[in-house]
PDB file of N, CA and C in Angstrom:
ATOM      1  N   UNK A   1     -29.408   2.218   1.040  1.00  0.00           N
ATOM      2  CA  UNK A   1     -29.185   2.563   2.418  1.00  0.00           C
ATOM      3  C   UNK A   1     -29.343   1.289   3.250  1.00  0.00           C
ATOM      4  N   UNK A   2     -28.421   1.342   3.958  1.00  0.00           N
ATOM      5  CA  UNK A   2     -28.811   0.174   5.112  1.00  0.00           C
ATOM      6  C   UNK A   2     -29.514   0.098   6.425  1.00  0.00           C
ATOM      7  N   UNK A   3     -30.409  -0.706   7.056  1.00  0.00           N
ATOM      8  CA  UNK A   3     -31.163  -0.374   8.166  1.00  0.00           C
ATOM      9  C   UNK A   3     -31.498  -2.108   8.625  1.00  0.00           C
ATOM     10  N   UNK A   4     -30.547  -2.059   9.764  1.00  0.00           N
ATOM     11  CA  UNK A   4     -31.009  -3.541  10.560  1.00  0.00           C
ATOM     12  C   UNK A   4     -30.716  -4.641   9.869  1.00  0.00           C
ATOM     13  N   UNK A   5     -29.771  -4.244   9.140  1.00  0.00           N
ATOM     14  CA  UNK A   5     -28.639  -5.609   8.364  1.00  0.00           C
ATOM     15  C   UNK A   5     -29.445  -5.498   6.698  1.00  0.00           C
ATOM     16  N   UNK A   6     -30.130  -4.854   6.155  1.00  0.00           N
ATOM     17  CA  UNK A   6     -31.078  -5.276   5.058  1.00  0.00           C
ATOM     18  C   UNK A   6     -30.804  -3.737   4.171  1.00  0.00           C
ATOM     19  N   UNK A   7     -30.497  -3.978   2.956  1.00  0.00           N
ATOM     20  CA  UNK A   7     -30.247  -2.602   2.170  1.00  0.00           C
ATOM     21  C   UNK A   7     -31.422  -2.308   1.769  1.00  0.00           C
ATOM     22  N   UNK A   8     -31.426  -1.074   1.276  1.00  0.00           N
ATOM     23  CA  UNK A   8     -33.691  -0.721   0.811  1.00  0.00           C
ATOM     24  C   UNK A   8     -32.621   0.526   0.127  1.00  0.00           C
ATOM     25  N   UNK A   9     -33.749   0.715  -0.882  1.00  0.00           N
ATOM     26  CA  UNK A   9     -33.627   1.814  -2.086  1.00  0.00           C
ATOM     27  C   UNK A   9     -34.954   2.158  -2.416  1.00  0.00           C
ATOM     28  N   UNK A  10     -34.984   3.572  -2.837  1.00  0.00           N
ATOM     29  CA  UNK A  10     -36.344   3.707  -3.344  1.00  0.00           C
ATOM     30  C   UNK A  10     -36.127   3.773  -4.919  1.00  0.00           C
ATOM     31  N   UNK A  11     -37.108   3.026  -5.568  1.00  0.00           N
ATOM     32  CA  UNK A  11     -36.713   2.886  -7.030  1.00  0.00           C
ATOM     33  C   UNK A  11     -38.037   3.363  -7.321  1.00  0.00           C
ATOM     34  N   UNK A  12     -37.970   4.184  -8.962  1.00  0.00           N
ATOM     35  CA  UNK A  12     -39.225   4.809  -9.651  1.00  0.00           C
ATOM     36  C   UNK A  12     -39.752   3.791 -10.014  1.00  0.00           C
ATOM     37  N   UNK A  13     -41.535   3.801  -9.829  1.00  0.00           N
ATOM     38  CA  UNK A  13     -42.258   2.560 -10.103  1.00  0.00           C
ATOM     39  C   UNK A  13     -42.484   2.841 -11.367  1.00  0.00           C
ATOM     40  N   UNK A  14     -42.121   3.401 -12.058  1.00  0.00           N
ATOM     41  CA  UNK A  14     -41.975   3.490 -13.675  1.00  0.00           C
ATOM     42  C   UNK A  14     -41.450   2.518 -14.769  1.00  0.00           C
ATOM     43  N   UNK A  15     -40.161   2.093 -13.693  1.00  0.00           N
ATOM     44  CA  UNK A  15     -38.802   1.252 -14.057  1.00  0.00           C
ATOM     45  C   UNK A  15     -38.759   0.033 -13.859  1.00  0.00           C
ATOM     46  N   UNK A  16     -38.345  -0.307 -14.848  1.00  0.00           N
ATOM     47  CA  UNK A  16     -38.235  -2.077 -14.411  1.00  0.00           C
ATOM     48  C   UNK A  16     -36.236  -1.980 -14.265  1.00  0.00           C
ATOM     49  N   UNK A  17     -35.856  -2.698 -12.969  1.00  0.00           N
ATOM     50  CA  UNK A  17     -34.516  -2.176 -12.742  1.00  0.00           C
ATOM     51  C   UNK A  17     -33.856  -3.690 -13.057  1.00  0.00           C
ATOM     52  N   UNK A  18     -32.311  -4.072 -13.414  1.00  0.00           N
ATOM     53  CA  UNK A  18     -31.520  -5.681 -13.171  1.00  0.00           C
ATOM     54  C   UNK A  18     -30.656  -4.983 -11.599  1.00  0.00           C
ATOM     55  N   UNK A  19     -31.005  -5.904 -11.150  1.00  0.00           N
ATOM     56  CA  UNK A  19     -29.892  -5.596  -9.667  1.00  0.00           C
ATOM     57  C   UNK A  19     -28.567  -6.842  -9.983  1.00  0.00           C
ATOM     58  N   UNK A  20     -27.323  -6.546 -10.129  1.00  0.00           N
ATOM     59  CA  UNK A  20     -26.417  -7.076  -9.525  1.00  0.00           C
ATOM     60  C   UNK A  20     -25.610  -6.610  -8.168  1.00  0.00           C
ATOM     61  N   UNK A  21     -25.304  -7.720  -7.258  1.00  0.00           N
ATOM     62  CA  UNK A  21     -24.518  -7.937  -6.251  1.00  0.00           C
ATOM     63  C   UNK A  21     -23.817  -8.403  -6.131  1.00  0.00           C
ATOM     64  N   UNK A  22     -22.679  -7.702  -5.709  1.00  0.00           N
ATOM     65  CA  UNK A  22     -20.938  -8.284  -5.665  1.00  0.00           C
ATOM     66  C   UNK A  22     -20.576  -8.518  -3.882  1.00  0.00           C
ATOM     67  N   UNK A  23     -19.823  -9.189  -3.772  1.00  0.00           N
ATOM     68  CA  UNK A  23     -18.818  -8.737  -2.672  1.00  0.00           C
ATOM     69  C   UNK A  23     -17.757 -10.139  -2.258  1.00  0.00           C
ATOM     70  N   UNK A  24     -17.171  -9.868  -1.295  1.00  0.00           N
ATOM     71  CA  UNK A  24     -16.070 -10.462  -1.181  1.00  0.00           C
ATOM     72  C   UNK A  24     -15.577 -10.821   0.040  1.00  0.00           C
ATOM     73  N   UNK A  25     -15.574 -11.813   0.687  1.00  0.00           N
ATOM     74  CA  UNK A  25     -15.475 -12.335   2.116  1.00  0.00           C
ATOM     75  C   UNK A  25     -14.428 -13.567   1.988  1.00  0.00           C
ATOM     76  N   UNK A  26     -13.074 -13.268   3.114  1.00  0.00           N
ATOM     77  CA  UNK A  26     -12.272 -14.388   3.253  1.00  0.00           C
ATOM     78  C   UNK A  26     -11.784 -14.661   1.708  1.00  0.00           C
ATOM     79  N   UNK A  27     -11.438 -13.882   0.832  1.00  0.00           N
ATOM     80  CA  UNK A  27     -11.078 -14.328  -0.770  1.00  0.00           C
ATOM     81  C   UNK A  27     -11.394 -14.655  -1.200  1.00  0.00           C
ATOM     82  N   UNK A  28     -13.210 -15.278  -1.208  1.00  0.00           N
ATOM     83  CA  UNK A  28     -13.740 -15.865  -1.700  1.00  0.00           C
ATOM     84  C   UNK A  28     -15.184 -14.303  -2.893  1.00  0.00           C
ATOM     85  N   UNK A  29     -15.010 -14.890  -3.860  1.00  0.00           N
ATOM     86  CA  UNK A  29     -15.968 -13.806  -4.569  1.00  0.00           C
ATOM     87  C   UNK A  29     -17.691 -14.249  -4.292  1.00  0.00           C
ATOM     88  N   UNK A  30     -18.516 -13.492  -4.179  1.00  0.00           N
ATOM     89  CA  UNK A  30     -19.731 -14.092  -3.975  1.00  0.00           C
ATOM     90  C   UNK A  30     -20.379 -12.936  -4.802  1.00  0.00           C
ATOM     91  N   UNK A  31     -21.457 -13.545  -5.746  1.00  0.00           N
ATOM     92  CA  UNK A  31     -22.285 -12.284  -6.495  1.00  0.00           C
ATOM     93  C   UNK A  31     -24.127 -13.121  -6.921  1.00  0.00           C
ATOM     94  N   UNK A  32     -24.374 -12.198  -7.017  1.00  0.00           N
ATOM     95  CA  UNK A  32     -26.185 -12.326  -7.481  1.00  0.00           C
ATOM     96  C   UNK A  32     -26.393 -11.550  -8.390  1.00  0.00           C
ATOM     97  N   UNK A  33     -27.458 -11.929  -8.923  1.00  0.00           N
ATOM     98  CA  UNK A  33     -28.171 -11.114 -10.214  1.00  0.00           C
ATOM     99  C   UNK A  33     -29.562 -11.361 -10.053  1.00  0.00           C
ATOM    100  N   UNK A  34     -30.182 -10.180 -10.470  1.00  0.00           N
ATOM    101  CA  UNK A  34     -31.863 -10.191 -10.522  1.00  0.00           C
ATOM    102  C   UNK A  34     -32.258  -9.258 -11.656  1.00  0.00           C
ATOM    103  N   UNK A  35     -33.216 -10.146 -12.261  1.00  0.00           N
ATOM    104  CA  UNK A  35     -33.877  -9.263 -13.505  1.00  0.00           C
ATOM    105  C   UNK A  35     -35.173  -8.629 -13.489  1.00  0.00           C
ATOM    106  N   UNK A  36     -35.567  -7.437 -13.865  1.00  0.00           N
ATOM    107  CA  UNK A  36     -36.920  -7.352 -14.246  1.00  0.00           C
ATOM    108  C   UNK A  36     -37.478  -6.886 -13.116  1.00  0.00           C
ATOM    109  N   UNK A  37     -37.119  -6.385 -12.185  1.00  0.00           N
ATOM    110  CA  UNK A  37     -37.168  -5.800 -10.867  1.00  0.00           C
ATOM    111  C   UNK A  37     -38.535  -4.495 -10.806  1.00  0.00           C
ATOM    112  N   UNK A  38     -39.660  -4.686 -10.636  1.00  0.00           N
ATOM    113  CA  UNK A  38     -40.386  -3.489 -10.456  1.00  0.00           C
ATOM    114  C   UNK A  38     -39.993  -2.631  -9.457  1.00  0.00           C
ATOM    115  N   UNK A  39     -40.192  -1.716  -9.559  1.00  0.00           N
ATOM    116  CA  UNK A  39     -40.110  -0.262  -8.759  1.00  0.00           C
ATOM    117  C   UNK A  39     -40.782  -0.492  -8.242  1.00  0.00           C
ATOM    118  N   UNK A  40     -40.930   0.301  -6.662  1.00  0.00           N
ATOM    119  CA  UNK A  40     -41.556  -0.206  -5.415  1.00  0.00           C
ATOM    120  C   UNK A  40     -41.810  -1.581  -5.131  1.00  0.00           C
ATOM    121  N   UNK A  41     -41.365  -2.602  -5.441  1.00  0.00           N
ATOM    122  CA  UNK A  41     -41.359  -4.212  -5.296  1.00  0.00           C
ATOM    123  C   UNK A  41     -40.394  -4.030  -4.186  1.00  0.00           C
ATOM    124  N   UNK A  42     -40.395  -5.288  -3.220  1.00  0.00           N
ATOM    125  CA  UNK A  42     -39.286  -6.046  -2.146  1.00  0.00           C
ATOM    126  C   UNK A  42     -38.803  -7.159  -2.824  1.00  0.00           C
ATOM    127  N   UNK A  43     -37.774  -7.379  -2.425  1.00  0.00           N
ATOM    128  CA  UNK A  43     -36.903  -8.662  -2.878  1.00  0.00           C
ATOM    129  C   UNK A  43     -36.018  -9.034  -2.167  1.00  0.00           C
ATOM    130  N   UNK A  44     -35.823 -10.632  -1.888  1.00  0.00           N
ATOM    131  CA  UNK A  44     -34.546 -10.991  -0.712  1.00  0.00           C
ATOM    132  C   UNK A  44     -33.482 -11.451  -1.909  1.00  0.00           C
ATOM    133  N   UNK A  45     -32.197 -11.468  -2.002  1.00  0.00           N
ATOM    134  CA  UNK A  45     -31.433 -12.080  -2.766  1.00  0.00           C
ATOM    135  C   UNK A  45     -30.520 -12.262  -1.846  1.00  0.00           C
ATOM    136  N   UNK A  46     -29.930 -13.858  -2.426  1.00  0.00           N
ATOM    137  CA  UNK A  46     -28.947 -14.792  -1.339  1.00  0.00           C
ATOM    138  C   UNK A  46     -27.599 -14.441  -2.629  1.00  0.00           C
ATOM    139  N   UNK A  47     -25.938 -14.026  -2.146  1.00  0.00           N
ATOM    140  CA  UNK A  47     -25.410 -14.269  -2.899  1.00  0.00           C
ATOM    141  C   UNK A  47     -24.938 -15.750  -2.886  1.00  0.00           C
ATOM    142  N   UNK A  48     -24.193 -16.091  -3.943  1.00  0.00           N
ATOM    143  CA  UNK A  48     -23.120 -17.131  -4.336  1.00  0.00           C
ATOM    144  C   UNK A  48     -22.396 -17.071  -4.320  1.00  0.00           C
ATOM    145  N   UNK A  49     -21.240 -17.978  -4.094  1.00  0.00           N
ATOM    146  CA  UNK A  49     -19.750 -17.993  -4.124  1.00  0.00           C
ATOM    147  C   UNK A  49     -19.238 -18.466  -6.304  1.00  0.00           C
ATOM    148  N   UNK A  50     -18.547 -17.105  -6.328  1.00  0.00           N
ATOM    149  CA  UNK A  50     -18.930 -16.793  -8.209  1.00  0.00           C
ATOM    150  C   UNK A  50     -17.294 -17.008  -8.461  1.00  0.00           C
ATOM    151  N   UNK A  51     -16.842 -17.657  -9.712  1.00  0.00           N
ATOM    152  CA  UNK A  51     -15.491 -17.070 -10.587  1.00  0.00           C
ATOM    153  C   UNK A  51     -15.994 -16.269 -11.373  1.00  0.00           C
ATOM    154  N   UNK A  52     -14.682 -15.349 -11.812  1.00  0.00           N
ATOM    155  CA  UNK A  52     -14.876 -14.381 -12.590  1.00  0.00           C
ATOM    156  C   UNK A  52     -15.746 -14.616 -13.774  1.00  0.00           C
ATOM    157  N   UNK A  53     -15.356 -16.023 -14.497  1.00  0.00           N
ATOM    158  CA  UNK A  53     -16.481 -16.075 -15.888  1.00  0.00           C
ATOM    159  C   UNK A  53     -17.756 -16.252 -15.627  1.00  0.00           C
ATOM    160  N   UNK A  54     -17.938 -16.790 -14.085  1.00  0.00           N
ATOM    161  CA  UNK A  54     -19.211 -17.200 -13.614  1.00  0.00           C
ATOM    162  C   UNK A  54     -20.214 -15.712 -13.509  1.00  0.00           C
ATOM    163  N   UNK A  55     -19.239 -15.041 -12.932  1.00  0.00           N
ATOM    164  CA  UNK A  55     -19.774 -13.292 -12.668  1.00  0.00           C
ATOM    165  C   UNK A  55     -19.950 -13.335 -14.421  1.00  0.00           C
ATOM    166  N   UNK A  56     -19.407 -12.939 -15.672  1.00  0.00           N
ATOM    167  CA  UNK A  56     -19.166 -12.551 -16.413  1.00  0.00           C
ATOM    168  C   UNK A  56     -20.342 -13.009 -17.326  1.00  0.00           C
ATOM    169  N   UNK A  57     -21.148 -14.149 -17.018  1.00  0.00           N
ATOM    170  CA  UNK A  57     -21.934 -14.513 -17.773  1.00  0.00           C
ATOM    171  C   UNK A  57     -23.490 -14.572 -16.890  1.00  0.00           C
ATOM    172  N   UNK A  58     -23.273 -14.047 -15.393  1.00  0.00           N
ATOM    173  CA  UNK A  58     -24.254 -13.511 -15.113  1.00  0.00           C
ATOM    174  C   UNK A  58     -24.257 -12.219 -15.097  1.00  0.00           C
ATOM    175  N   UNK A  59     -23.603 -11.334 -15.813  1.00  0.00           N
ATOM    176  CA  UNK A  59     -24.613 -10.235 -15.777  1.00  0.00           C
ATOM    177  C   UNK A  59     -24.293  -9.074 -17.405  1.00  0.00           C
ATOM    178  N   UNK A  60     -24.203 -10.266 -18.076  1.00  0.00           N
ATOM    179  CA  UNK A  60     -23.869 -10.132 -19.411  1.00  0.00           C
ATOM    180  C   UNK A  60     -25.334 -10.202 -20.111  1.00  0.00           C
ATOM    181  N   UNK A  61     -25.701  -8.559 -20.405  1.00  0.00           N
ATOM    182  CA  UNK A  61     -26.351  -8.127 -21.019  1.00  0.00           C
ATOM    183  C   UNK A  61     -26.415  -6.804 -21.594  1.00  0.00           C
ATOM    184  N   UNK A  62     -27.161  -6.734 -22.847  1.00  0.00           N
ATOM    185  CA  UNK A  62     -26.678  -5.774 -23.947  1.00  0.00           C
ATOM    186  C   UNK A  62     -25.963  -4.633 -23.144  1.00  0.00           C
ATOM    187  N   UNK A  63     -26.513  -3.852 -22.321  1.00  0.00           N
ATOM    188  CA  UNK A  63     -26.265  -2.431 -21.918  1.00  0.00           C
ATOM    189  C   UNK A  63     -24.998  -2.486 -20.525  1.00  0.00           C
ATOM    190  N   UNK A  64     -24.599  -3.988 -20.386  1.00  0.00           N
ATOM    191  CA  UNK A  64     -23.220  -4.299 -19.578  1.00  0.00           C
ATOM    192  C   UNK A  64     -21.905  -5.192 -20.578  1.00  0.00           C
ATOM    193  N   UNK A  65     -20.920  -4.204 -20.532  1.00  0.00           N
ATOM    194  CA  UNK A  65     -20.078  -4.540 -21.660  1.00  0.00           C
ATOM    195  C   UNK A  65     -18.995  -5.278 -20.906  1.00  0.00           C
ATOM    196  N   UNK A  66     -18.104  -6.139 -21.642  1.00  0.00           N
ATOM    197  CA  UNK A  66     -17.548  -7.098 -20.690  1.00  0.00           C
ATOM    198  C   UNK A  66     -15.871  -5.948 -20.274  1.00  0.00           C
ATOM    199  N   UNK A  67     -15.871  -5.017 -20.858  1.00  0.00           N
ATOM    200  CA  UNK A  67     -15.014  -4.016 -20.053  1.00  0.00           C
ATOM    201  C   UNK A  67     -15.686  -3.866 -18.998  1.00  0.00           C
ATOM    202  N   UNK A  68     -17.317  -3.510 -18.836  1.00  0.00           N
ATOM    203  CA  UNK A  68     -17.656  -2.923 -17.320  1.00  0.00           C
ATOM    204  C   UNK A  68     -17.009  -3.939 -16.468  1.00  0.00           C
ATOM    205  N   UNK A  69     -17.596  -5.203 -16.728  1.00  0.00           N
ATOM    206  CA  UNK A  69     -17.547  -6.432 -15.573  1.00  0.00           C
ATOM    207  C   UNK A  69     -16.094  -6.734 -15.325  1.00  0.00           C
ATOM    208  N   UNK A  70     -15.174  -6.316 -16.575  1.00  0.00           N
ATOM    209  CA  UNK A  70     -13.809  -6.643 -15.746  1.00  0.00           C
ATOM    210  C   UNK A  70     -13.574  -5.480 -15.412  1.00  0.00           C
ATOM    211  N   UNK A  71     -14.036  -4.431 -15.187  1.00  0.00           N
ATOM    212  CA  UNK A  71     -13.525  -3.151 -14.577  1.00  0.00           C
ATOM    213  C   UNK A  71     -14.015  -3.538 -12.842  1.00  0.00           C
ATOM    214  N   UNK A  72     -15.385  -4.325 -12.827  1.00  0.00           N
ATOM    215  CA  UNK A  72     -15.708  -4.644 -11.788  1.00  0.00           C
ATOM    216  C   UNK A  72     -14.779  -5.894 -10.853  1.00  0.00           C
ATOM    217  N   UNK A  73     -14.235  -6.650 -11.636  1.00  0.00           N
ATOM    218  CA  UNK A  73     -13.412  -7.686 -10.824  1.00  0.00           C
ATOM    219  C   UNK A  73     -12.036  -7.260 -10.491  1.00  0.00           C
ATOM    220  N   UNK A  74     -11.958  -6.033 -11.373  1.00  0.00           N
ATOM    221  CA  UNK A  74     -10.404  -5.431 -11.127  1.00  0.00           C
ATOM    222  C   UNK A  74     -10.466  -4.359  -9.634  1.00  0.00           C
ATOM    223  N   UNK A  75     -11.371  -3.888  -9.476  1.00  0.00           N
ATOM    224  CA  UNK A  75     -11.631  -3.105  -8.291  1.00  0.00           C
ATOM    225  C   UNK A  75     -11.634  -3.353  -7.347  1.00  0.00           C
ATOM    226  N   UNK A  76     -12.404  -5.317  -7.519  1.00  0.00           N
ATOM    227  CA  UNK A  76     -12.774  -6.044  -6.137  1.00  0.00           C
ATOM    228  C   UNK A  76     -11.416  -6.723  -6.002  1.00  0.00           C
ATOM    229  N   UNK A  77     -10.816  -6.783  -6.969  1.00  0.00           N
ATOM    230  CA  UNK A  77      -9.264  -7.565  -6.417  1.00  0.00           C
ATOM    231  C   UNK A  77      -8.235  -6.401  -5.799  1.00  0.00           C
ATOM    232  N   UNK A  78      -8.380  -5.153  -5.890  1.00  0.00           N
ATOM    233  CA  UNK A  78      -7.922  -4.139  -5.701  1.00  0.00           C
ATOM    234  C   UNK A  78      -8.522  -3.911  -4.022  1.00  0.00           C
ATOM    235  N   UNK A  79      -9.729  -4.126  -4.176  1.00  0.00           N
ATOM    236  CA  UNK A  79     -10.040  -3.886  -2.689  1.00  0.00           C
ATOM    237  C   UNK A  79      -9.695  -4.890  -1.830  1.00  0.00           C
ATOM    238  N   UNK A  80      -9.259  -5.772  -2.356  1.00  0.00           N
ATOM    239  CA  UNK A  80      -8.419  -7.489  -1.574  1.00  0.00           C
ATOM    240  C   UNK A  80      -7.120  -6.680  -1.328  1.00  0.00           C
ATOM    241  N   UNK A  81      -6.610  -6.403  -2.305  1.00  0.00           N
ATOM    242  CA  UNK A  81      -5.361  -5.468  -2.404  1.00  0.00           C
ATOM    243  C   UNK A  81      -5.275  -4.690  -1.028  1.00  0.00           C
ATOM    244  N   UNK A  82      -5.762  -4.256  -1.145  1.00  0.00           N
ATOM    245  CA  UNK A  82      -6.299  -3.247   0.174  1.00  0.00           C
ATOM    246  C   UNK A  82      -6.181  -3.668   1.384  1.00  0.00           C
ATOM    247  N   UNK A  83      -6.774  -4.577   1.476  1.00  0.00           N
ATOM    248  CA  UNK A  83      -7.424  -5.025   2.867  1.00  0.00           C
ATOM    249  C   UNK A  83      -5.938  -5.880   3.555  1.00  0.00           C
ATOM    250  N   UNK A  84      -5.133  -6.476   2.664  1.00  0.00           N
ATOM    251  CA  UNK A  84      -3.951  -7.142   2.708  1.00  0.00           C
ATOM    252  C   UNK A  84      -2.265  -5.823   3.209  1.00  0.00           C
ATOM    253  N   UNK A  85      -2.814  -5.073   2.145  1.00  0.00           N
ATOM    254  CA  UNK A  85      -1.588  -3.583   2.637  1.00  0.00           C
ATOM    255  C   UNK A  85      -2.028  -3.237   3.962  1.00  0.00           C
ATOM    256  N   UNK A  86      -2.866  -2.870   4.372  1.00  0.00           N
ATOM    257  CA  UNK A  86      -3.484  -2.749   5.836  1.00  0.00           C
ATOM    258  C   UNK A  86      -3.365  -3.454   6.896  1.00  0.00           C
ATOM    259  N   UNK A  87      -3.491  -4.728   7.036  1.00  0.00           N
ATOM    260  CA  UNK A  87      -2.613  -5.715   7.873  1.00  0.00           C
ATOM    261  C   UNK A  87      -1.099  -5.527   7.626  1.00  0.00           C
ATOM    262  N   UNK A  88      -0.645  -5.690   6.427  1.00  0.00           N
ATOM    263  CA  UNK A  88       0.529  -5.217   6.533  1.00  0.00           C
ATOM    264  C   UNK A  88       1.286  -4.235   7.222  1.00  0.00           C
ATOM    265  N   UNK A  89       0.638  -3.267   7.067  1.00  0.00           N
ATOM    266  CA  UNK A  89       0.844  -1.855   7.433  1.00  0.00           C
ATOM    267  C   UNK A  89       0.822  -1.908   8.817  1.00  0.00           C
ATOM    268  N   UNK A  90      -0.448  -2.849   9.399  1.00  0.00           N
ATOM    269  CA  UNK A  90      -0.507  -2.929  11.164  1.00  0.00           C
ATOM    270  C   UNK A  90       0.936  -4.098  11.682  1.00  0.00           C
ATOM    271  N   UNK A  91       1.133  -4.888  10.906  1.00  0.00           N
ATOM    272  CA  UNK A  91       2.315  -5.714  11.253  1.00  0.00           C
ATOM    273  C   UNK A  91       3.620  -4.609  11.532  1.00  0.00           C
ATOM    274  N   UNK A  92       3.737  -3.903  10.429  1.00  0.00           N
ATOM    275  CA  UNK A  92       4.916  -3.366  10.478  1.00  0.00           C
ATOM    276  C   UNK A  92       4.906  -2.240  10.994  1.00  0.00           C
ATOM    277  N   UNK A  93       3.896  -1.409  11.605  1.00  0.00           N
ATOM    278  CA  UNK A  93       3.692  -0.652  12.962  1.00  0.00           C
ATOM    279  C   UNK A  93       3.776  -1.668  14.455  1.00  0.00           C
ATOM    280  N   UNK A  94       3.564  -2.676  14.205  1.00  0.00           N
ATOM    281  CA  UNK A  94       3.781  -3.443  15.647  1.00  0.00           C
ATOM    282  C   UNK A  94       5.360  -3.826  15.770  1.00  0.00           C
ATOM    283  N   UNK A  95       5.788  -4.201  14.639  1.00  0.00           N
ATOM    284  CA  UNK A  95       7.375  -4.383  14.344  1.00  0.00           C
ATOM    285  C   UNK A  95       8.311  -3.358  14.742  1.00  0.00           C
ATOM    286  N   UNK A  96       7.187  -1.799  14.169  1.00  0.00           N
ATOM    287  CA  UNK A  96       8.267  -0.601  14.704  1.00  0.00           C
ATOM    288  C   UNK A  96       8.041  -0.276  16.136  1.00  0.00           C
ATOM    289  N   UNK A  97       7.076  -0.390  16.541  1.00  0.00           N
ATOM    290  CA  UNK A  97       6.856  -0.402  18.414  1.00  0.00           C
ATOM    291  C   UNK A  97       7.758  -1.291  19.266  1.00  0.00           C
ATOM    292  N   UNK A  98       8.136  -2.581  18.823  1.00  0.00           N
ATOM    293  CA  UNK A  98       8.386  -3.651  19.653  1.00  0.00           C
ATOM    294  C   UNK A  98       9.955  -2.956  19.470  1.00  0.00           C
ATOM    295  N   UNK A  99      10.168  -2.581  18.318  1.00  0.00           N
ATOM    296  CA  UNK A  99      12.047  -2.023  18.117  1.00  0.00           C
ATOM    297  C   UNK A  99      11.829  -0.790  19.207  1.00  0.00           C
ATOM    298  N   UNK A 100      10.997   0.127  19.054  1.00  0.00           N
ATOM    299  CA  UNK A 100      11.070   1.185  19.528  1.00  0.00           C
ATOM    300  C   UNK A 100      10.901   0.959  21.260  1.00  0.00           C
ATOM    301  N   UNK A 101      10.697  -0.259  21.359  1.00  0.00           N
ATOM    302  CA  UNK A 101      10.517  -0.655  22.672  1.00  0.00           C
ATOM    303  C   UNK A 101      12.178  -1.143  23.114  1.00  0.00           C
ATOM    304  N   UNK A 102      12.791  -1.656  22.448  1.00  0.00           N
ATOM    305  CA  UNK A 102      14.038  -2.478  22.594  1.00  0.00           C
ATOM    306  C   UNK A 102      14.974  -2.014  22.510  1.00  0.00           C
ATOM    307  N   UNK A 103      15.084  -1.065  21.916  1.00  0.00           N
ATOM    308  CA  UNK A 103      16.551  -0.107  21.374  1.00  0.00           C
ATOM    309  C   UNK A 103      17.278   0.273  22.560  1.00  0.00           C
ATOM    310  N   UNK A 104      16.221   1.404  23.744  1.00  0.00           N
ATOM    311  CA  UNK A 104      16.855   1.524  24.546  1.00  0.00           C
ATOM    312  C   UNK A 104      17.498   0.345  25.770  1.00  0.00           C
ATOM    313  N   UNK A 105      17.257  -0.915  25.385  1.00  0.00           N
ATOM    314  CA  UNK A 105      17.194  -1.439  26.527  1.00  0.00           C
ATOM    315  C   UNK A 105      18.740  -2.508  25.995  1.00  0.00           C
ATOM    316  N   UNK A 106      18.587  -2.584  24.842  1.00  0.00           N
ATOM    317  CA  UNK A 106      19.431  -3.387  23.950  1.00  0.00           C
ATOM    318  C   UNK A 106      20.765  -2.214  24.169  1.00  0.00           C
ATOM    319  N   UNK A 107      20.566  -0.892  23.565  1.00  0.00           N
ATOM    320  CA  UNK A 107      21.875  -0.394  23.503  1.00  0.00           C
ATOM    321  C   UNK A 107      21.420   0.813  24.242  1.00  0.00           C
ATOM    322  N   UNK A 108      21.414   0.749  25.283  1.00  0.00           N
ATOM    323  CA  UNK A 108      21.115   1.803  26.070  1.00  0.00           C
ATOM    324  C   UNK A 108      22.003   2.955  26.267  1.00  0.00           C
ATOM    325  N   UNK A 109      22.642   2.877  25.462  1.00  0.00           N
ATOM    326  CA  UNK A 109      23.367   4.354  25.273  1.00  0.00           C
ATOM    327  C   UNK A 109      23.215   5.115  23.892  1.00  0.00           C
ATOM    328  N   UNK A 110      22.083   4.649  23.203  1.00  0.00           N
ATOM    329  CA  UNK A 110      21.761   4.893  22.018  1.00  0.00           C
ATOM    330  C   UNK A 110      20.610   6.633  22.407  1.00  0.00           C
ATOM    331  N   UNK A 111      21.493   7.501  21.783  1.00  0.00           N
ATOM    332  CA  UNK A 111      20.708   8.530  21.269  1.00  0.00           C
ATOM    333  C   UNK A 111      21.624   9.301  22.310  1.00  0.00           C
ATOM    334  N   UNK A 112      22.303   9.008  23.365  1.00  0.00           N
ATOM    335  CA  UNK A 112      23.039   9.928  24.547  1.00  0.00           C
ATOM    336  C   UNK A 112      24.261  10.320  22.750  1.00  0.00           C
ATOM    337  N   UNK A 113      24.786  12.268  23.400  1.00  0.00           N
ATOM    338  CA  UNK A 113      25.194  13.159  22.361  1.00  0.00           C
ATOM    339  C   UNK A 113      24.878  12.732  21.174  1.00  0.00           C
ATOM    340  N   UNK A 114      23.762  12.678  20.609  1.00  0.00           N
ATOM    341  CA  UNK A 114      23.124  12.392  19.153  1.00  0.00           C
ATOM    342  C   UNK A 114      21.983  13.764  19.537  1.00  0.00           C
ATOM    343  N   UNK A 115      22.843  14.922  18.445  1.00  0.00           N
ATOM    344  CA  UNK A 115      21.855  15.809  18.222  1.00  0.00           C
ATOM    345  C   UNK A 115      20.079  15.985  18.160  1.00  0.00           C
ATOM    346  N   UNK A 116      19.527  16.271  18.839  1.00  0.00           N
ATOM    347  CA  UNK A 116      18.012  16.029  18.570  1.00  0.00           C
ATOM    348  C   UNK A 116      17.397  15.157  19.489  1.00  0.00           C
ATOM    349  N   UNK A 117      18.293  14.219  19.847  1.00  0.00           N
ATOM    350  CA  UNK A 117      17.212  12.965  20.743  1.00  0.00           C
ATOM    351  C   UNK A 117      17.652  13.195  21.920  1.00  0.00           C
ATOM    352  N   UNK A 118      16.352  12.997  22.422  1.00  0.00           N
ATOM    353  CA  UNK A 118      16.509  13.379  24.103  1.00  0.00           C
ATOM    354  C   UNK A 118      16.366  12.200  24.981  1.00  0.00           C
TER     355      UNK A 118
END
């Protein structure tokens, strides 16, 4: 959960937890890793700016298989994916406004006896 820029979790003090952190700013990949993590412990972690093998060999351990971690870089390039169709998508809604702005003025007899348009 997040609160005042800082994520907090409640973890069983039973557990010793590995935290990895991903994310992705300006195309650039940035990730962290932490081991051995007690339950109810605080911890600050700074990410890094990571390549994929760099990710791949931090958080390469027995119970993370290197399908997980490229399942993980395939998601985050997917969410780049994303973020890129979306600007797109706003370009070419501003493209259809500026036409939808011009049509009448360009051929102003456009839509007079054309069924439907008023």
């Amino acid at each position: 959960m997040e609160k005042d820029g800082a994520f907090t979790e409640k973890l069983n003090s039973l557990f010793e937890y590995d935290l990895v952190c991903m994310g992705r700013k300006d195309r650039q990949q940035f990730a962290a890793s932490r081991q051995n993590i007690k339950g109810g412990s605080s911890i600050s972690i700074s990410m890094q700016p990571t390549s994929d093998a760099e990710l791949q060999r931090m958080v390469l351990m027995p119970q993370v298989t290197t399908t997980l971690v490229n399942d993980l870089v395939e998601q985050a390039r997917h969410l780049e994916w994303l973020e890129r169709e979306a600007k797109r998508q706003q370009a070419k809604q501003a493209r259809y406004k500026l036409r939808s702005a011009l049509l009448p003025v360009v051929f102003p007899c456009w839509g007079e006896g054309v069924p439907g348009e008023e």
